[in-house]
Protein backbone atom coordinates (compact mmCIF):
# COMPACT_ATOMS: atom_id res chain seq x y z
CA UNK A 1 9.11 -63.77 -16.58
CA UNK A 2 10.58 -60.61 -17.10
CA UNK A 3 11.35 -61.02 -20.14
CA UNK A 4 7.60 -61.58 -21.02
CA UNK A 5 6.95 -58.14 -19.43
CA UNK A 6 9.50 -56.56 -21.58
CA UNK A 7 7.76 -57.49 -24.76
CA UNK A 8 4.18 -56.41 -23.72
CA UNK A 9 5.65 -52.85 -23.24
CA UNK A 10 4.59 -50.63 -26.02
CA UNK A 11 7.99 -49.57 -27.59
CA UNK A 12 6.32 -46.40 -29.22
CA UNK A 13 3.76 -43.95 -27.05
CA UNK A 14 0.97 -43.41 -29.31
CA UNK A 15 1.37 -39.80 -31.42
CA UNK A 16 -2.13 -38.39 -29.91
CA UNK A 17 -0.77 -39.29 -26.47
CA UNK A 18 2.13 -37.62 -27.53
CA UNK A 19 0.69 -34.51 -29.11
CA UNK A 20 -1.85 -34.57 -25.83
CA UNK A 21 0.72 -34.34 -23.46
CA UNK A 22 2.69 -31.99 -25.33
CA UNK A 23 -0.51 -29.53 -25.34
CA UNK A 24 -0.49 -30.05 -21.57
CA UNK A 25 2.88 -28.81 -21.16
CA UNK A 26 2.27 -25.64 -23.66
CA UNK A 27 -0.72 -24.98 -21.59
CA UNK A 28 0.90 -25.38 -17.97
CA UNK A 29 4.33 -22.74 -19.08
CA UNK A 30 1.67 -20.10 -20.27
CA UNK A 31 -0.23 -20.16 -17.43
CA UNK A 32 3.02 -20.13 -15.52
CA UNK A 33 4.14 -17.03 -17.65
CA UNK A 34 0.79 -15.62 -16.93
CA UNK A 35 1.20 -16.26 -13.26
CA UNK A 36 4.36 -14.89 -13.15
CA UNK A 37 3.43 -11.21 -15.14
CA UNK A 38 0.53 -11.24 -12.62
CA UNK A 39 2.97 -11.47 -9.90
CA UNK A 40 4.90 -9.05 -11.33
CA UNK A 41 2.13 -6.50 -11.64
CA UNK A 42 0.75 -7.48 -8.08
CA UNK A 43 4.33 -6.52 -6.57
CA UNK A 44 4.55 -3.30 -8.71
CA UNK A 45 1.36 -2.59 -7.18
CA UNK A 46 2.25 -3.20 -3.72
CA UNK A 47 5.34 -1.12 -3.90
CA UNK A 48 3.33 2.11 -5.39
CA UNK A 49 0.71 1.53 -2.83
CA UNK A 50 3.41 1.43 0.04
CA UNK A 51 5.04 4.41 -1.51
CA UNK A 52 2.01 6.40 -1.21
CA UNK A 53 1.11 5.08 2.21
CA UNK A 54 4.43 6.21 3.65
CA UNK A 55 3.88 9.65 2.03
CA UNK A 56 0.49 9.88 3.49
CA UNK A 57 2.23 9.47 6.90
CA UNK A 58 4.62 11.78 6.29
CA UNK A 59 2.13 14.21 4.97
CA UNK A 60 -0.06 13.37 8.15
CA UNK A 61 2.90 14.04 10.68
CA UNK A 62 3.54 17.19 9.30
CA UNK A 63 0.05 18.60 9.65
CA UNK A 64 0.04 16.92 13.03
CA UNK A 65 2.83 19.45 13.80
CA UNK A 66 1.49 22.44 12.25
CA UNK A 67 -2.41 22.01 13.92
CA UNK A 68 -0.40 21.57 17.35
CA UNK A 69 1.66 24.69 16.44
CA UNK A 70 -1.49 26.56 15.34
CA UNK A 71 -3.03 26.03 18.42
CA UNK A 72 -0.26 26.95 20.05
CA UNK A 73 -0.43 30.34 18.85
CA UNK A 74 -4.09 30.46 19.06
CA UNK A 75 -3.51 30.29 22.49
CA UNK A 76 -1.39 32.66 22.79
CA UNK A 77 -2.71 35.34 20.91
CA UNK A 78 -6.28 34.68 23.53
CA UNK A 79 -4.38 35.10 26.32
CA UNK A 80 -2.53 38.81 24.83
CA UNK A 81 -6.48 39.65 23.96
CA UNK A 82 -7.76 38.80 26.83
CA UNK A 83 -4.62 40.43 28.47
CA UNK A 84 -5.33 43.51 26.57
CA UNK A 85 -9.36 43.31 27.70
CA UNK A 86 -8.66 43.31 30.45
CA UNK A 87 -6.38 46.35 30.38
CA UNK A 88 -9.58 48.07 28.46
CA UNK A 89 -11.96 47.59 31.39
CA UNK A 90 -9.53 48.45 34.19
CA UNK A 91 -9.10 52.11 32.31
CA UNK A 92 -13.21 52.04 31.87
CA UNK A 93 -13.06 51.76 35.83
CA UNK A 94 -10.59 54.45 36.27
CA UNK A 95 -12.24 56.29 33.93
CA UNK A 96 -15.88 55.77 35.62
CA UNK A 97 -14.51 56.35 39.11
């Protein structure tokens, strides 16, 4: 019986089949070279894009730190004004009494 099977196997695959199949595989590694540059690009991408994020941050942070100074000083230069007002109307009393 098996030897019956043996002999109804084709020995040869036809040459379309062949040249079908071998298209296939041509197709499939360019799209997998395709794939891969894509990747490629898409990671490139990601790492500029996370470069520039953690710039941004750092760029945030320090104006964070200078606004917070800023108003620091702000501060303090309202309270010497107001300091120095008040000095101004305290002579206008003396001067008025």
């Amino acid at each position: 019986m098996s030897l019956k099977l043996a002999e109804e196997v084709p020995t040869q695959v036809p040459v379309d089949d062949f040249q079908a199949l071998e298209e296939k595989v041509y197709r499939t590694i360019e799209l997998y070279k395709t794939a891969r540059e894509a990747r490629q690009a898409a990671e490139r991408d990601t790492q500029r894009l996370r470069t520039q994020v953690e710039e941004q941050e750092e760029e945030l942070d320090t104006l964070r730190r200078e606004m917070v100074k800023l108003r620091k000083e702000r501060e303090e230069i309202r309270a010497r004004v107001e300091k120095m007002l008040g000095q101004i109307e305290s002579l206008e009393e003396k001067a008025a009494s």
